[in-house]
Protein backbone atom coordinates (compact mmCIF):
# COMPACT_ATOMS: atom_id res chain seq x y z
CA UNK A 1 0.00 0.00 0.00
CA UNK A 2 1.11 3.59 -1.09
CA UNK A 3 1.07 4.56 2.83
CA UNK A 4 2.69 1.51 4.63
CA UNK A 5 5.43 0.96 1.85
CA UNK A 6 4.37 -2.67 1.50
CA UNK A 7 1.96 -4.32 -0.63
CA UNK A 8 0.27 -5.18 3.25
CA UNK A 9 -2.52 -2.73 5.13
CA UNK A 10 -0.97 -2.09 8.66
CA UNK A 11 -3.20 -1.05 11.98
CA UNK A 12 -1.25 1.98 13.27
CA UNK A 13 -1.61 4.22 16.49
CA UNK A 14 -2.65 7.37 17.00
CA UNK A 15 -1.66 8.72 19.80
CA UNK A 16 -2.72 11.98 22.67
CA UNK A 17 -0.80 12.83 25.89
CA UNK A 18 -1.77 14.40 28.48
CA UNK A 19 0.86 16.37 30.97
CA UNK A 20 0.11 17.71 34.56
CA UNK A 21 2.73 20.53 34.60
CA UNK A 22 3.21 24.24 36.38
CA UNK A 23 1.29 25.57 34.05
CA UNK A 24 -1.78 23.07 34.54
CA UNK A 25 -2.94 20.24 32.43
CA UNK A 26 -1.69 20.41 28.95
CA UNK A 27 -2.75 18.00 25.97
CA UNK A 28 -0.80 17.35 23.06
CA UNK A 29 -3.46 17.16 20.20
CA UNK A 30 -6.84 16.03 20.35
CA UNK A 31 -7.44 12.81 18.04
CA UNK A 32 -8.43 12.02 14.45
CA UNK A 33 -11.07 14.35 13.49
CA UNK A 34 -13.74 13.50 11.23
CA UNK A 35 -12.71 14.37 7.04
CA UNK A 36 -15.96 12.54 5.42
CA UNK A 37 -17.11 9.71 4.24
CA UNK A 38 -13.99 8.78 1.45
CA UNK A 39 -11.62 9.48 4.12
CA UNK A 40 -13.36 7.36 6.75
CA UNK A 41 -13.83 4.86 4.56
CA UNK A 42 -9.79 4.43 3.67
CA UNK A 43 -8.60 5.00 7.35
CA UNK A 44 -11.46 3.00 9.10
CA UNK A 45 -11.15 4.49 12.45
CA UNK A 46 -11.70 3.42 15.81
CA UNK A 47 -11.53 6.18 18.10
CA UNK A 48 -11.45 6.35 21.82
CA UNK A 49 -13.75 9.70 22.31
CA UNK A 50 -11.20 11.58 24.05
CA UNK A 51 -13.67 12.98 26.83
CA UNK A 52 -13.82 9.15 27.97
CA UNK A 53 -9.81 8.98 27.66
CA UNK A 54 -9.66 11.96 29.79
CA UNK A 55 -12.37 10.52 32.03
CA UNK A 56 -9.60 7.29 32.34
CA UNK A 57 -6.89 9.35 34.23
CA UNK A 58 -9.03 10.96 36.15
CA UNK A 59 -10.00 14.32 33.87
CA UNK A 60 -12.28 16.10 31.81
CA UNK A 61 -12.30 18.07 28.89
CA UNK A 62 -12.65 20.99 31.35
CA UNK A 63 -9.63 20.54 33.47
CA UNK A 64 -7.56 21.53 30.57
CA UNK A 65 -5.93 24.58 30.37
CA UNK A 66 -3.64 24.36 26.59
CA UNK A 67 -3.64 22.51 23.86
CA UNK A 68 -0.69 22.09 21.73
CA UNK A 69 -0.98 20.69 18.50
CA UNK A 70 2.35 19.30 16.85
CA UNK A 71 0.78 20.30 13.94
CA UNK A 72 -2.65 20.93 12.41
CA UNK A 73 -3.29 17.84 10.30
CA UNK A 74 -6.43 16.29 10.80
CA UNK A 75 -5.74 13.25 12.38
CA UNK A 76 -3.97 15.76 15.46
CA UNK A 77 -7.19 18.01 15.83
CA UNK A 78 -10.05 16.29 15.56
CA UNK A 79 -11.35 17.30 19.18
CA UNK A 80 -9.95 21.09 19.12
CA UNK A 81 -13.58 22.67 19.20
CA UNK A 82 -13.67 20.99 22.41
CA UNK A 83 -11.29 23.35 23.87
CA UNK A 84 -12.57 26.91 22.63
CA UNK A 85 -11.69 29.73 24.48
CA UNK A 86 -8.31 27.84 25.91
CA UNK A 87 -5.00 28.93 24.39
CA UNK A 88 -3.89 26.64 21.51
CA UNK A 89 -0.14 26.87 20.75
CA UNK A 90 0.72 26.33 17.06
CA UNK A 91 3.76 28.25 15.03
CA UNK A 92 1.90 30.70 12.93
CA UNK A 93 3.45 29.22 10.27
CA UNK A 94 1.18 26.24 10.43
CA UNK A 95 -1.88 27.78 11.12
CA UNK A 96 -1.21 29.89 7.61
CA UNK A 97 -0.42 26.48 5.79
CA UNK A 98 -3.77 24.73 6.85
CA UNK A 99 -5.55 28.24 5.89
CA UNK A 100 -4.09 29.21 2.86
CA UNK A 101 -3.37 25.22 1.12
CA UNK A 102 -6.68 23.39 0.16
CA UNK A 103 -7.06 19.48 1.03
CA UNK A 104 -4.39 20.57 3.89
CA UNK A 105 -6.80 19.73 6.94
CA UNK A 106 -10.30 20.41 7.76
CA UNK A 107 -10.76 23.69 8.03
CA UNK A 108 -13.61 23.13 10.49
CA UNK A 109 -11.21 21.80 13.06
CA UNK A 110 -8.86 24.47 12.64
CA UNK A 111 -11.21 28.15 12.63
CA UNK A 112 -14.51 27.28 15.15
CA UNK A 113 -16.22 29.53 17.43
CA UNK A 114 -13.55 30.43 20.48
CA UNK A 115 -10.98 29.07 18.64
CA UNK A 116 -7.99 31.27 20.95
CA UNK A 117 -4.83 30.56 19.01
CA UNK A 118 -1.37 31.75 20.75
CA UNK A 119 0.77 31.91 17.65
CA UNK A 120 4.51 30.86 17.82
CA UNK A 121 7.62 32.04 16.28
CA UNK A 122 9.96 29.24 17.01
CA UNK A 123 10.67 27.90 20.40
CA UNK A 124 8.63 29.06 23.62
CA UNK A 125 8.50 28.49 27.30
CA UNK A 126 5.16 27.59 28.34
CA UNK A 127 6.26 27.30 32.31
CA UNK A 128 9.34 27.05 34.38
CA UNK A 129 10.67 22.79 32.45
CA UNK A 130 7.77 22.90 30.06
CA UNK A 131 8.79 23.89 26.32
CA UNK A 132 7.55 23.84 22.69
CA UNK A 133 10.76 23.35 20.21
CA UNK A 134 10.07 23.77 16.34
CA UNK A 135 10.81 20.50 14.47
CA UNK A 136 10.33 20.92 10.96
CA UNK A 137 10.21 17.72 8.88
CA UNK A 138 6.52 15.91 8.54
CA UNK A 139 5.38 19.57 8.04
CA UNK A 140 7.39 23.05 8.04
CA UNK A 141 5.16 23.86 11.25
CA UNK A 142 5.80 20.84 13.16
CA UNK A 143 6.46 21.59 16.78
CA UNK A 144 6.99 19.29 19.62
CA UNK A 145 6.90 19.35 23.93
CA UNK A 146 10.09 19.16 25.90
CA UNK A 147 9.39 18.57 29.19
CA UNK A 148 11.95 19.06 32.15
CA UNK A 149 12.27 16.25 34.91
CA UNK A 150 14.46 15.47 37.90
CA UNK A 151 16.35 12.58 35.83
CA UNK A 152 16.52 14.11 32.35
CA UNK A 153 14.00 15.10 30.04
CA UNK A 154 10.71 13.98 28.15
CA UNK A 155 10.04 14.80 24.58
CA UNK A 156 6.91 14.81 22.81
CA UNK A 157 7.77 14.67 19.32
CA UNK A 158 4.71 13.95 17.80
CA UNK A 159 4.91 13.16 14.32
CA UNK A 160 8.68 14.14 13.84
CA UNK A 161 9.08 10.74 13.04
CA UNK A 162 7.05 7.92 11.98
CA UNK A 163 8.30 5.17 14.31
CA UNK A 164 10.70 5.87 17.18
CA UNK A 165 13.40 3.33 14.64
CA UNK A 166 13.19 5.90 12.70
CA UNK A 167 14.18 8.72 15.38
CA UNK A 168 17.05 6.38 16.50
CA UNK A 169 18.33 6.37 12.77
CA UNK A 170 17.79 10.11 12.07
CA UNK A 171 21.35 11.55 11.75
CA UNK A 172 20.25 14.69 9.42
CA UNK A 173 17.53 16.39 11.65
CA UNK A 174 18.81 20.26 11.99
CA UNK A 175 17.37 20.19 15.43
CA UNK A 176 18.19 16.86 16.86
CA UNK A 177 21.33 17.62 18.35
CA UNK A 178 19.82 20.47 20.41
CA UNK A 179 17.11 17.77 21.70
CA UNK A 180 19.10 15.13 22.31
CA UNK A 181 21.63 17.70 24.20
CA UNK A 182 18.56 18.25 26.98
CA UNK A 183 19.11 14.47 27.89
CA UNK A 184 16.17 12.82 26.59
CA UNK A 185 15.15 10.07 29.06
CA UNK A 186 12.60 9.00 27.01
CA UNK A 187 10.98 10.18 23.87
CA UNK A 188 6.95 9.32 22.59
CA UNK A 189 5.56 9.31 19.41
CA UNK A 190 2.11 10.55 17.58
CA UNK A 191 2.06 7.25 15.65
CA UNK A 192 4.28 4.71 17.85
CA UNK A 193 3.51 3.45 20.66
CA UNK A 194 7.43 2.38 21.19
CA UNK A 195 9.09 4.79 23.29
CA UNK A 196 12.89 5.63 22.63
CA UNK A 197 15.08 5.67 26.16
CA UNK A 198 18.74 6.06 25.30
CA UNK A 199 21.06 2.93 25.32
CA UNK A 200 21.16 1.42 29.13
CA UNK A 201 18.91 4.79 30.14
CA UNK A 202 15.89 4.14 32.49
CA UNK A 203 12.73 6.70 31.79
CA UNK A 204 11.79 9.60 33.42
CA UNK A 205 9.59 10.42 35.83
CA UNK A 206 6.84 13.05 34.55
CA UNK A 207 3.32 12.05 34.75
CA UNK A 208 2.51 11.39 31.28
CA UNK A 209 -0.94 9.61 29.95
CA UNK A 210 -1.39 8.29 26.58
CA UNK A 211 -4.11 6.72 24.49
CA UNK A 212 -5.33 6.19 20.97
């Protein structure tokens, strides 16, 4: 198949995470959104709504305060409207991509009412350990979480890379060496659920949930 590079179909992840930090409970994107009936039809979806994934550590769609979207596909908004009038952190790079290039995502998901978008240009500090770090690649707009812990550091990359083999491989990334220089304890994926530790490393200890 054109997608999976084999002549085989292949069930992959899709993965959320949600982060208790300083600056409250931040999620990092919001689950495949809904592109119609063709769309539907090739993926064949089976989502977890994410008000019931929230609901499984203990949350709801209320007790978040930001949403950070590693970029603005659809399959990485499909719950934003859920979240109007909380800050949404995309490079305004992006969000001029998925408005300006048609078939790019659905614009529905992108511009609804109390959408609040806090626009980036480059890398930002949302608290005292908690960071977004451009990494262009997937998209020009891709961004990604660092988060700061005790023992090192854990990265949401999002869809930087497909698998985390392929993060372990990547020697041409302009802005790996800066992330791998915060001592990544362990890194997580969008569409992996392997998560890279470095050789002999043990993970970190953030409070991280994930689901698909």
């Amino acid at each position: 198949m054109a997608e999976t590079g084999t002549r085989s179909e292949r069930v992959e992840r899709l993965l959320a995470y949600v982060v208790r930090t300083p600056a409250g409970v931040l999620l990092l994107d919001t689950g495949m959104g809904d592109a119609g009936s063709e769309t539907e039809a090739w993926y064949r979806p089976q989502r977890i709504p994410i008000e019931q994934a929230l609901h499984g550590v203990g949350l709801t769609a209320d007790d978040v305060d930001v949403v950070v979207n590693c970029h603005l596909h659809f399959d990485h908004v499909g719950a934003n409207p859920l979240f109007a009038r909380r800050p949404i952190l995309a490079q305004r790079t992006e969000l001029a991509t998925a408005r300006s290039t048609p078939d790019y995502t659905v614009p529905h998901l992108v511009d609804f009412a109390g959408a609040t978008y806090e626009l980036l240009d480059g890398e930002h500090e949302i608290a005292e350990g908690v960071a977004v770090i451009p990494t262009p690649g997937h998209v020009d707009g891709h961004q990604s979480v660092v988060l700061r812990c005790d023992d090192g550091t854990v990265i949401l990359a999002g869809q930087t890379h497909e698998t985390a083999a392929q993060w372990a491989a990547d020697r041409t990334s302009p802005w790996l060496p800066r992330l791998l220089a915060m001592d990544p304890r362990r890194v997580l994926f969008a569409h992996d659920a392997t998560v890279w530790t470095p050789p002999q490393g043990e993970g970190g200890v953030c409070t991280v949930e994930e689901w698909t």
